[in-house]
Protein backbone atom coordinates (compact mmCIF):
# COMPACT_ATOMS: atom_id res chain seq x y z
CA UNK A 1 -1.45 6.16 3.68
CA UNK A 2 -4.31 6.31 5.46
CA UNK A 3 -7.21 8.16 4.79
CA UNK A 4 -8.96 8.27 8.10
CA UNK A 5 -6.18 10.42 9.70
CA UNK A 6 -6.88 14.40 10.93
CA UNK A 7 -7.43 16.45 8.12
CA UNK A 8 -6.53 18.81 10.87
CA UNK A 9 -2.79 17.55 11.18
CA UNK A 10 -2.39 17.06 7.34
CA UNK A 11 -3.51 20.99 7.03
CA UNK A 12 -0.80 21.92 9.99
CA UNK A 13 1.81 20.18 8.32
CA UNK A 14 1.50 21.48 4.86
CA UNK A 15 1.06 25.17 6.40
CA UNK A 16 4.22 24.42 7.90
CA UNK A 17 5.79 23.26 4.63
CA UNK A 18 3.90 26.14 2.49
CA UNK A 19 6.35 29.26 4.89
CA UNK A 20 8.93 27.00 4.39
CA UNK A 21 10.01 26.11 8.15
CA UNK A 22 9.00 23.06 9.50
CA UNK A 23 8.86 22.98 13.41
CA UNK A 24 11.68 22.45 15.65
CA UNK A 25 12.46 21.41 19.24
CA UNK A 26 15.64 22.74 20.67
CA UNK A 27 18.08 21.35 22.57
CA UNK A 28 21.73 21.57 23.08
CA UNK A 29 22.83 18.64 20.22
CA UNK A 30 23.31 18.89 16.17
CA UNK A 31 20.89 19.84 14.11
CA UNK A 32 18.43 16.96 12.47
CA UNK A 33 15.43 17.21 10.55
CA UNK A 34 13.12 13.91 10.17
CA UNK A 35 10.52 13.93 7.58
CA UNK A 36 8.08 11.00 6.61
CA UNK A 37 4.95 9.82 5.28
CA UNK A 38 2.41 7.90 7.87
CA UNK A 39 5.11 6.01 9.45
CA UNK A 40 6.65 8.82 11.07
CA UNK A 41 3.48 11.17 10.91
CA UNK A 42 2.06 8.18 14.11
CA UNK A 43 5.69 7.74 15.83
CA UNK A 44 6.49 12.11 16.17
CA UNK A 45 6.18 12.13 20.02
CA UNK A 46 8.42 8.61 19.99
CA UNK A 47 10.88 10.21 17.30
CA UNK A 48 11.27 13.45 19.27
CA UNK A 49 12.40 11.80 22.61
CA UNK A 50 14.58 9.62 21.21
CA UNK A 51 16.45 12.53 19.88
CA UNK A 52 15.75 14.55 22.84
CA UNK A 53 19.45 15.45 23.02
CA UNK A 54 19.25 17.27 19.16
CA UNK A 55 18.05 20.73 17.73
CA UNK A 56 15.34 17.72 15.96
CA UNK A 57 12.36 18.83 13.90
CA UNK A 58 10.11 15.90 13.15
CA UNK A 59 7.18 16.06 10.45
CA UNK A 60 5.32 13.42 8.87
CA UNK A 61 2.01 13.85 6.40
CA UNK A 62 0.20 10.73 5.91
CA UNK A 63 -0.39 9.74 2.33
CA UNK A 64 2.16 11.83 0.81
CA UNK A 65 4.21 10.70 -2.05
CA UNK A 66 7.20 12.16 -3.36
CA UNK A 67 6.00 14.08 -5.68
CA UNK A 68 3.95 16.29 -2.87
CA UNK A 69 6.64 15.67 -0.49
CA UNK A 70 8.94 17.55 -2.24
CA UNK A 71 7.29 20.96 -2.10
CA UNK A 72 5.97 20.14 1.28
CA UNK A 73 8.52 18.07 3.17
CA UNK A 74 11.96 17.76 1.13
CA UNK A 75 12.82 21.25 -0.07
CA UNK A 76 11.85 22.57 3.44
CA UNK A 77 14.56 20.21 5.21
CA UNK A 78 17.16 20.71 2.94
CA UNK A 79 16.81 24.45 3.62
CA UNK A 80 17.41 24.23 7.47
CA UNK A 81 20.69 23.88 7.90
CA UNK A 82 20.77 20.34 9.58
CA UNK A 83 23.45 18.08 8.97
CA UNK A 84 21.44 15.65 8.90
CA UNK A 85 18.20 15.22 7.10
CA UNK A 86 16.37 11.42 7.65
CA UNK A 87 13.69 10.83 5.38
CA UNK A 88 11.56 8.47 5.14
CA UNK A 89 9.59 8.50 2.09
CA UNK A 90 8.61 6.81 -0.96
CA UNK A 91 6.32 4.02 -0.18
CA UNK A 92 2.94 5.82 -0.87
CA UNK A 93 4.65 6.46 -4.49
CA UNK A 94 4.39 2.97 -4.23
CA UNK A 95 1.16 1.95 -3.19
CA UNK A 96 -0.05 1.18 -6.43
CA UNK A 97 2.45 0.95 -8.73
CA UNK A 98 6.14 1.44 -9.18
CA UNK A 99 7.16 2.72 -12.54
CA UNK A 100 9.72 4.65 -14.84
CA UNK A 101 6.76 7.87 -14.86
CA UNK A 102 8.00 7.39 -10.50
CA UNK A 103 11.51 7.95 -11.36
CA UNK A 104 11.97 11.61 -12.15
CA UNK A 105 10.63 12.42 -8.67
CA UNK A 106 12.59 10.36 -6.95
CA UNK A 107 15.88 11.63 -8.75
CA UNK A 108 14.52 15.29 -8.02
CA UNK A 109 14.32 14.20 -4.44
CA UNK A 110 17.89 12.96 -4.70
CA UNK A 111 19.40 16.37 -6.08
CA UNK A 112 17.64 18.59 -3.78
CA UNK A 113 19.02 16.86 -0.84
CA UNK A 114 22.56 17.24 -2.28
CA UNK A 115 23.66 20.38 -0.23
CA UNK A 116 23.16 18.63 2.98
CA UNK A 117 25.67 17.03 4.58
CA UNK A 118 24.47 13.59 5.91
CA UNK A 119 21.17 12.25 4.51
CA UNK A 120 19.71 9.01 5.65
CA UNK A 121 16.83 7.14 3.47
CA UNK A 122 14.71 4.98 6.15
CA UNK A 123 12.91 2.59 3.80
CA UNK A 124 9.85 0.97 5.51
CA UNK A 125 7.78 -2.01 4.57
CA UNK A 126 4.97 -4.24 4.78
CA UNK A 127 4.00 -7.44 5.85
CA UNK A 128 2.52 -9.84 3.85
CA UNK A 129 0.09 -10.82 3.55
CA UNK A 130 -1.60 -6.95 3.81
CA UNK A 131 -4.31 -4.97 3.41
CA UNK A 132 -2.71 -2.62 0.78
CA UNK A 133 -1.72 -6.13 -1.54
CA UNK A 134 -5.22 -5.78 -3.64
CA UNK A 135 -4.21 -2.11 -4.42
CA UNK A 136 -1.56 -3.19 -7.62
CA UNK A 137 -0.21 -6.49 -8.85
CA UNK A 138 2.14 -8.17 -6.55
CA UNK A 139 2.21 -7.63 -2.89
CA UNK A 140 2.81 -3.67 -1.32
CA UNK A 141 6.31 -5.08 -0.33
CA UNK A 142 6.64 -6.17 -3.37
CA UNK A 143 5.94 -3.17 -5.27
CA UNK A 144 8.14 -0.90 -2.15
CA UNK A 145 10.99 -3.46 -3.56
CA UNK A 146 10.73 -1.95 -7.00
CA UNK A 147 10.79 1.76 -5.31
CA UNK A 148 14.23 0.92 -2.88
CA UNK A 149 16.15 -1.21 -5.76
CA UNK A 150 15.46 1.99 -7.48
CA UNK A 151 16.59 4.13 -4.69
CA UNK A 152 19.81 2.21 -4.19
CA UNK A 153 20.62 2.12 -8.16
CA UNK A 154 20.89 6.04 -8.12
CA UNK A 155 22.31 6.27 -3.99
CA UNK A 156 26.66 6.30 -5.64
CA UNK A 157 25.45 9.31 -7.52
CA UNK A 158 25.03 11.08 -4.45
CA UNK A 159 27.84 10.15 -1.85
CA UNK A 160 25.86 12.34 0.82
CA UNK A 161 22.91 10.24 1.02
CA UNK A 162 22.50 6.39 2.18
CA UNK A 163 20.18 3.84 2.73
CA UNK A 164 19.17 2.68 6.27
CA UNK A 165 16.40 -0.53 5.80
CA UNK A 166 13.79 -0.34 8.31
CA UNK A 167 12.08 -3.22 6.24
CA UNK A 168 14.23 -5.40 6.57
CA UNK A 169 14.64 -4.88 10.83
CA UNK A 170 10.73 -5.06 10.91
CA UNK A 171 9.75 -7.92 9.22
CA UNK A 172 11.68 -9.77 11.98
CA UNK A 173 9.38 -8.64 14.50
CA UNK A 174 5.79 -9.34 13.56
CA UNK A 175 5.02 -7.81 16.68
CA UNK A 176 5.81 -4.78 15.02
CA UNK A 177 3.18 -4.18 12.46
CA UNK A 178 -0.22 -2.79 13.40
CA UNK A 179 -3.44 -5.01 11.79
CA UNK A 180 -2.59 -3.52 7.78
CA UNK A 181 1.07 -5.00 7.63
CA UNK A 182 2.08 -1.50 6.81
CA UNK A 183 1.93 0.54 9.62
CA UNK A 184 3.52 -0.16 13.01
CA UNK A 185 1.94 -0.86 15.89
CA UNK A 186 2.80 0.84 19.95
CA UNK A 187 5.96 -1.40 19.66
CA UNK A 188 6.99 -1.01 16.32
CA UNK A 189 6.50 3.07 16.89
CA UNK A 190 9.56 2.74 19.69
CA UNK A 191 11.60 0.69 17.63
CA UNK A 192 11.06 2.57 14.77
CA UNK A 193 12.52 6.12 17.15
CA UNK A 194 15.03 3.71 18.66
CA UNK A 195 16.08 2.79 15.29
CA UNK A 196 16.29 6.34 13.83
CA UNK A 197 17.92 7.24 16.69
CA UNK A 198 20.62 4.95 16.13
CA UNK A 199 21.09 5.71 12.21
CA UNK A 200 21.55 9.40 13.59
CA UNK A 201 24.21 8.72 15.89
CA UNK A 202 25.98 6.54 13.07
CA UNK A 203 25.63 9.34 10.45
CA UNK A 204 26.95 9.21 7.29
């Protein structure tokens, strides 16, 4: 969500997307693919260890909603095979608004993904009071509430793909949250892998 990132690593990462392979570290375990917005974009190094023990590819582009993400990020994942995809997207869809013109890309998101065989929706979000609030009417969390109550309303529809909430872990820890309320700080990065980590191992 932020626009100060690398242009540099946004570039990589939709080169990567644009062949249709996103990049992979081996290792002797299942295969899982983890693709994000900002959220995971800053916590890659902290994702990849914690699944050190999986064939993992991790890829996050800051800023990307779904819309992008599925051309980019989404159709990508669902092509490689993993049995499990965790995604973590949405909330930039979100920033400003949440509507019924959001929908049909969130319900394309949902259909591509329904080949694979365990796919796990990390939903993020923020802190109040935060710097994103003045961006629509409500609060950001507010307005990520409207995107996962949609989310979960369509989830039965697709018995391959659950909800894991980040959110609501995070806004325990305070501690968690970098300066915006949205992002995570050095702590909330680990956690964040730790927590991913976990949702892998439980699966679907």
């Amino acid at each position: 969500m932020r626009p100060a990132r690398s242009v540099l690593v946004a570039a990589s990462i939709a080169l990567l997307a644009s062949t249709g392979c996103l990049e992979r570290h081996q290792g002797s375990g299942q295969k899982v693919t983890v693709i994000g917005d900002s959220i995971t974009s800053d916590a890659q190094v902290q994702v990849r260890s914690a699944l050190s023990g999986t064939s993992r590819s991790v890829n996050g582009s800051d800023g990307i909603d779904l819309a992008a993400a599925r051309a980019q990020l989404i159709q990508p994942a669902a092509q490689t095979g993993s049995k499990i995809v965790v995604i973590e997207l949405g909330i930039n869809s979100a920033r400003e608004i949440w509507n019924s013109a959001d929908l049909p890309h969130l319900e394309n998101a949902l259909h591509d993904l329904d080949a694979v065989p365990c796919v796990i929706w990390v939903t993020p979000t923020a802190l109040e009071p935060s710097y994103y609030d003045h961006l629509g009417n409500g609060t950001i969390h507010s307005r990520i509430q409207q995107f996962k109550a949609s989310l979960v309303k369509r989830l039965p529809k697709h018995p391959n793909q659950r909800l894991a909430d980040w959110g609501a872990a995070e806004r325990l820890q305070p501690s968690w949250y970098a300066a915006d309320h949205l992002h995570n700080s050095s702590a909330g990065m680990a956690a964040y892998a730790k927590y991913v980590k976990a949702q892998v191992d439980q699966g679907c």
